[in-house]
N, C-alpha and C. Protein backbone atom coordinates (compact mmCIF):
# COMPACT_ATOMS: atom_id res chain seq x y z
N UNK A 1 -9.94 -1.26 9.31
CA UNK A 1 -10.27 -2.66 9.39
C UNK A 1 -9.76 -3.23 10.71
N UNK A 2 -10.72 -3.98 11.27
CA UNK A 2 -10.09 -4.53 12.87
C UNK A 2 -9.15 -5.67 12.65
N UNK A 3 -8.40 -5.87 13.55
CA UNK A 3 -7.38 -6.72 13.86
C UNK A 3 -6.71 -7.27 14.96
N UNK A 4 -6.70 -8.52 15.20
CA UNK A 4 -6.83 -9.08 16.24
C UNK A 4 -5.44 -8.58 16.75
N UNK A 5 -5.76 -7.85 18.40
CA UNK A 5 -4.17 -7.38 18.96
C UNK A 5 -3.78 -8.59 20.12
N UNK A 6 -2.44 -9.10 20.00
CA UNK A 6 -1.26 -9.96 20.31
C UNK A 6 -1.05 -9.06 21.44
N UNK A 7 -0.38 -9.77 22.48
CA UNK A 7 0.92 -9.04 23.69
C UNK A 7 1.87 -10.15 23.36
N UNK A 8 3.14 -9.58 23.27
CA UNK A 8 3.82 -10.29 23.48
C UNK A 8 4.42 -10.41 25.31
N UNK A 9 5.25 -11.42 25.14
CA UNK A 9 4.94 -11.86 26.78
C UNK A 9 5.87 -10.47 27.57
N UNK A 10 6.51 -10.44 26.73
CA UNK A 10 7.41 -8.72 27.66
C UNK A 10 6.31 -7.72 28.15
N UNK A 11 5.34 -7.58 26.67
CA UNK A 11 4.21 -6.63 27.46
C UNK A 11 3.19 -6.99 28.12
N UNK A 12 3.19 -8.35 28.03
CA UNK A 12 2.17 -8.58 29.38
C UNK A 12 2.57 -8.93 30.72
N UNK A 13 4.30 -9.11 31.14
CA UNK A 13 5.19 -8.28 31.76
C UNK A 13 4.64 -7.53 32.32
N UNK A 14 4.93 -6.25 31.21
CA UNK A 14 4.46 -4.75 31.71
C UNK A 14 3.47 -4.52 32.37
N UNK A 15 2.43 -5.00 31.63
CA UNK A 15 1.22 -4.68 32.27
C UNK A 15 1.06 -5.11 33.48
N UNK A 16 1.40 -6.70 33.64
CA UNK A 16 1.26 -6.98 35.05
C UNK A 16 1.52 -6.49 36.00
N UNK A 17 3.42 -6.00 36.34
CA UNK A 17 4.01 -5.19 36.56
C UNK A 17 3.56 -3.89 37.13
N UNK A 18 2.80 -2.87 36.23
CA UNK A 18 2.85 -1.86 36.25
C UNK A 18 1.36 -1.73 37.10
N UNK A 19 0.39 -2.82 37.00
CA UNK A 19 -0.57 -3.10 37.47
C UNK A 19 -0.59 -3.27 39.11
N UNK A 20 0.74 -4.11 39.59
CA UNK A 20 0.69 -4.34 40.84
C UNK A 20 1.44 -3.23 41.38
N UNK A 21 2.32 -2.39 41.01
CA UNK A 21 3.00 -1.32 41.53
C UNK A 21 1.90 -0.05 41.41
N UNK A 22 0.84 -0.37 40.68
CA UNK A 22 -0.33 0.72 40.61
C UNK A 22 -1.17 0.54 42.22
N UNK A 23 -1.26 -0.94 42.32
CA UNK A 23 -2.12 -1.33 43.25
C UNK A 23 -1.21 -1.15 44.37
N UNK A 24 -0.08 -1.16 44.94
CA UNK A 24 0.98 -0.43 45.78
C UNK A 24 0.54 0.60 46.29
N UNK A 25 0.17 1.53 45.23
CA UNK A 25 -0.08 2.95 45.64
C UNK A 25 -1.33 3.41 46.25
N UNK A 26 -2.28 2.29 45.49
CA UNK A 26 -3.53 2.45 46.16
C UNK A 26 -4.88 1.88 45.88
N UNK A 27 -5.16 0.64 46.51
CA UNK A 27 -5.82 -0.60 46.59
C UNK A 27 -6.71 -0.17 45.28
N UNK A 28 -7.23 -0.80 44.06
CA UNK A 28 -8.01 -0.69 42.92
C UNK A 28 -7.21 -0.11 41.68
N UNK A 29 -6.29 0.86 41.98
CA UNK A 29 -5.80 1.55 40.85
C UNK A 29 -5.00 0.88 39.87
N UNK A 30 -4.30 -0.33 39.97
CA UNK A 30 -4.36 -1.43 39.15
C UNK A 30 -5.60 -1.66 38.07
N UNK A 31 -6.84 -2.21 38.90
CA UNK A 31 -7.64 -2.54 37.82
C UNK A 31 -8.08 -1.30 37.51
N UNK A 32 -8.49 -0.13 37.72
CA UNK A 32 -8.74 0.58 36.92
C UNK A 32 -7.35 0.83 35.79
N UNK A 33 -6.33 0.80 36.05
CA UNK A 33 -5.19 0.81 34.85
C UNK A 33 -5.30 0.24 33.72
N UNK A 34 -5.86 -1.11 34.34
CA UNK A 34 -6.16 -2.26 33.39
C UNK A 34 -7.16 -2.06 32.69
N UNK A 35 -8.16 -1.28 33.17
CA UNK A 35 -9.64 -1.41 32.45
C UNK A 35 -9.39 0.10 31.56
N UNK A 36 -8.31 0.95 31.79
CA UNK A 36 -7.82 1.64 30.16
C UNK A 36 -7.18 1.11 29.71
N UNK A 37 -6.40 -0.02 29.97
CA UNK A 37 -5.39 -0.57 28.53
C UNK A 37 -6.58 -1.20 27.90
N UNK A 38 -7.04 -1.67 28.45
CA UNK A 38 -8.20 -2.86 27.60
C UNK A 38 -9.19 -1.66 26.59
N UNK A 39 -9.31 -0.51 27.51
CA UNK A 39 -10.27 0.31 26.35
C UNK A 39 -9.07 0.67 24.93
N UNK A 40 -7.87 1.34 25.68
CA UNK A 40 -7.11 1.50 24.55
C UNK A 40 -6.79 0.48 23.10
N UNK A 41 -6.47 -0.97 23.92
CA UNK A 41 -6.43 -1.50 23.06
C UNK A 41 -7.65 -2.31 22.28
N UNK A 42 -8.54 -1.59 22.67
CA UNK A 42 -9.83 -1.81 21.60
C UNK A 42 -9.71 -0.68 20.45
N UNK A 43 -9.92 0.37 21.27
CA UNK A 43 -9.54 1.01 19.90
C UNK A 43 -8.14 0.91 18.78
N UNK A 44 -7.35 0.08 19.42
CA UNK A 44 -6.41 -0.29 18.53
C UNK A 44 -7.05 -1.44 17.56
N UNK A 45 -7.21 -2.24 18.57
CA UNK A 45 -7.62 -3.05 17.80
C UNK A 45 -9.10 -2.82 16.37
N UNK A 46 -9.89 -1.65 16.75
CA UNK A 46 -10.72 -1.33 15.30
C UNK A 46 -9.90 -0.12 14.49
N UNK A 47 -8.96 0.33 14.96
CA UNK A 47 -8.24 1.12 14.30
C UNK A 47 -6.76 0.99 14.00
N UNK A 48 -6.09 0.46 13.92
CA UNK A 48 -4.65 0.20 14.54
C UNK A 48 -3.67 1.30 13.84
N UNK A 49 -4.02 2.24 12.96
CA UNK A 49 -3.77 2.94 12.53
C UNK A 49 -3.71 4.41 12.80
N UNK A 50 -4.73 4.36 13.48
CA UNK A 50 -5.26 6.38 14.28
C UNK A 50 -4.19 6.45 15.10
N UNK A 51 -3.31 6.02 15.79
CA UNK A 51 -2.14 6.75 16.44
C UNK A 51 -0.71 6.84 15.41
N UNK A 52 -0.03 7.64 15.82
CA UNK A 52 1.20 7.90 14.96
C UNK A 52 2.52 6.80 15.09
N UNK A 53 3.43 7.23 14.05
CA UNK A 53 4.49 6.43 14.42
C UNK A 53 5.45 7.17 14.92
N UNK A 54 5.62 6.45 15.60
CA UNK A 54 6.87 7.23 16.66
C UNK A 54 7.97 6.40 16.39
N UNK A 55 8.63 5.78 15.58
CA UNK A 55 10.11 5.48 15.32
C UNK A 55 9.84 4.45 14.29
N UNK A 56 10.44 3.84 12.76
CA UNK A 56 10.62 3.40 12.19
C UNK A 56 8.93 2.53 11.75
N UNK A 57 8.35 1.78 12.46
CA UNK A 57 7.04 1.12 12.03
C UNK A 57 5.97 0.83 13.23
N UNK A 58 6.69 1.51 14.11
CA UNK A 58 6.40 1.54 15.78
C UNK A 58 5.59 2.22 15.81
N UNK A 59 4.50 2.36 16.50
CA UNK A 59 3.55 3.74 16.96
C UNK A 59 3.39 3.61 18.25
N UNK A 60 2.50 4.22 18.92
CA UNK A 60 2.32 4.76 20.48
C UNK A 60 1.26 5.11 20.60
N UNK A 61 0.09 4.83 21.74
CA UNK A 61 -0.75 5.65 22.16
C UNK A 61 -0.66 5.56 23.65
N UNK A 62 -1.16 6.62 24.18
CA UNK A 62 -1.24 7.14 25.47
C UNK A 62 -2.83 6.62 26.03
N UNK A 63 -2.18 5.90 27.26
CA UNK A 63 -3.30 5.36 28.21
C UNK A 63 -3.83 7.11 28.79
N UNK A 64 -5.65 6.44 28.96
CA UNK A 64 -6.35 7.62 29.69
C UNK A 64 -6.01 7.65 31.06
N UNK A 65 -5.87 9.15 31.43
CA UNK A 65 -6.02 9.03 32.94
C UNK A 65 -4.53 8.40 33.41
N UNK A 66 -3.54 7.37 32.56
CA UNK A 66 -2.10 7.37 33.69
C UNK A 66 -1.34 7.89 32.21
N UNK A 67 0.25 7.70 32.78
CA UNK A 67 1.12 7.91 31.82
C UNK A 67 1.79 6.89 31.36
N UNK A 68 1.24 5.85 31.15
CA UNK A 68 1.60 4.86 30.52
C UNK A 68 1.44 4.58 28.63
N UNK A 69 2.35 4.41 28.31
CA UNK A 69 1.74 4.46 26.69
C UNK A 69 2.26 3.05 25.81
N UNK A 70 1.40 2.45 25.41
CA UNK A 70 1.53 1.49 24.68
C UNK A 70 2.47 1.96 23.00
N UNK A 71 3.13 1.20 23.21
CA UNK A 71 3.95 0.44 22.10
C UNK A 71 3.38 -0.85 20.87
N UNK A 72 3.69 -0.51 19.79
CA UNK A 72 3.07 -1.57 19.52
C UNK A 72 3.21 -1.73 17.29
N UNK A 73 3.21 -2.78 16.61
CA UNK A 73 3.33 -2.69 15.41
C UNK A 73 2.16 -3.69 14.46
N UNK A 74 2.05 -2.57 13.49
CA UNK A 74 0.45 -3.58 12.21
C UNK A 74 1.23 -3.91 11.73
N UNK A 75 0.31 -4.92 11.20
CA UNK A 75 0.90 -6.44 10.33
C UNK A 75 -0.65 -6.29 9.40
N UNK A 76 -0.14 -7.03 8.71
CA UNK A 76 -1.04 -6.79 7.38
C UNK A 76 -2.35 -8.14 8.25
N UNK A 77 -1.83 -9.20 9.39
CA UNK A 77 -3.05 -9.88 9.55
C UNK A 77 -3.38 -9.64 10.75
N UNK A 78 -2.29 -8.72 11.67
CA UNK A 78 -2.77 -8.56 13.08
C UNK A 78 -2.34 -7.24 13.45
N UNK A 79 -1.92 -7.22 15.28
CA UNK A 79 -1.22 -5.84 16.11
C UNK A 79 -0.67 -6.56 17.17
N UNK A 80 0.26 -6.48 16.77
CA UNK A 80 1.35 -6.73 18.21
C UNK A 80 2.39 -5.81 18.89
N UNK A 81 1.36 -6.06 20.47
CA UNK A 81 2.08 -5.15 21.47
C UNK A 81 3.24 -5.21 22.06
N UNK A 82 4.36 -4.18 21.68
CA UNK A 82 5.83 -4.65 22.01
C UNK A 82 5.72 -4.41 23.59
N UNK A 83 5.19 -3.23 23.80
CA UNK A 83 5.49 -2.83 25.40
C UNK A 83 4.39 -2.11 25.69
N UNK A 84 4.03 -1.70 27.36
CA UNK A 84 3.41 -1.12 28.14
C UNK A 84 3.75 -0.93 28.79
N UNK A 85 4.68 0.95 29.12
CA UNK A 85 5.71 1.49 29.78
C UNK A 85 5.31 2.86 30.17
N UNK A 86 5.78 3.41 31.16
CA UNK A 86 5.43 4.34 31.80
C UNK A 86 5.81 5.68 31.27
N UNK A 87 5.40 6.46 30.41
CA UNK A 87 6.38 7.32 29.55
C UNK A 87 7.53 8.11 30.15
N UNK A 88 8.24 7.88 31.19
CA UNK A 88 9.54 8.03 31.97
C UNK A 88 10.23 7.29 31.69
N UNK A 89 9.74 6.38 31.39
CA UNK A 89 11.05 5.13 31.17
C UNK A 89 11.89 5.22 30.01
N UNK A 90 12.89 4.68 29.85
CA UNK A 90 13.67 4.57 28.73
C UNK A 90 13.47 3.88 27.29
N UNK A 91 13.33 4.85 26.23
CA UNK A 91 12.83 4.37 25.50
C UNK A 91 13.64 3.17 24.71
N UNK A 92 14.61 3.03 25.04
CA UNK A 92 15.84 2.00 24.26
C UNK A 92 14.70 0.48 25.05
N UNK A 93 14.09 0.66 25.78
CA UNK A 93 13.58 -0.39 26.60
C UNK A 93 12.44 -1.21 25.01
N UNK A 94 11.69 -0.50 24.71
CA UNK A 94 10.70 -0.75 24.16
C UNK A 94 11.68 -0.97 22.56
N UNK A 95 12.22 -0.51 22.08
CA UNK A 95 13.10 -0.74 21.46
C UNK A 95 14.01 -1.86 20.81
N UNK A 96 14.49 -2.38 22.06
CA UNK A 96 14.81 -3.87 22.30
C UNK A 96 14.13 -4.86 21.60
N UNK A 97 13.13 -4.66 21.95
CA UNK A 97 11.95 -5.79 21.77
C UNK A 97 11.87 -5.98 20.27
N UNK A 98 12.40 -4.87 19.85
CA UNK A 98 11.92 -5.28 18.09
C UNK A 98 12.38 -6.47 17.50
């Protein structure tokens, strides 16, 4: 069943973030970053369930093409995204946020 997916403002943070340090490296690769979170989180959003949980009610899926992997928890009326982190990073980061 679909469900409307939330960022909270830490992960849209991230994204921003991770978006302009993409575009650092090399003029466009930002928006293409962006234009897989947005696919990813479509399929979250008609599925929010098809990825696993990776710690207590938390799950994870992996962006196409970078190593970034969304964070994120269902609610019986929505999906809210804790983080969008580079899977190097520390996971106590995403963590926090709970």
């Amino acid at each position: 069943m679909s469900k409307p997916v939330i960022l909270r403002p830490d992960a849209t943070n991230d994204l921003r973030e991770a978006s302009e340090s993409l575009n650092l490296i090399r003029a466009g690769l930002g928006s293409q970053f962006l234009g897989r979170v947005r696919e990813l989180l479509s399929r979250i959003e008609l599925m929010p369930e098809l990825y696993g949980l990776v710690w207590q009610d938390v799950r994870a899926a992996k962006t196409k093409q970078f190593r970034h992997i969304v964070y994120y928890l269902v609610f019986p009326d929505r999906v809210e995204i804790l983080a969008i982190l580079h899977s190097s990073r520390d996971p106590t980061i995403w963590q926090s946020r709970l």
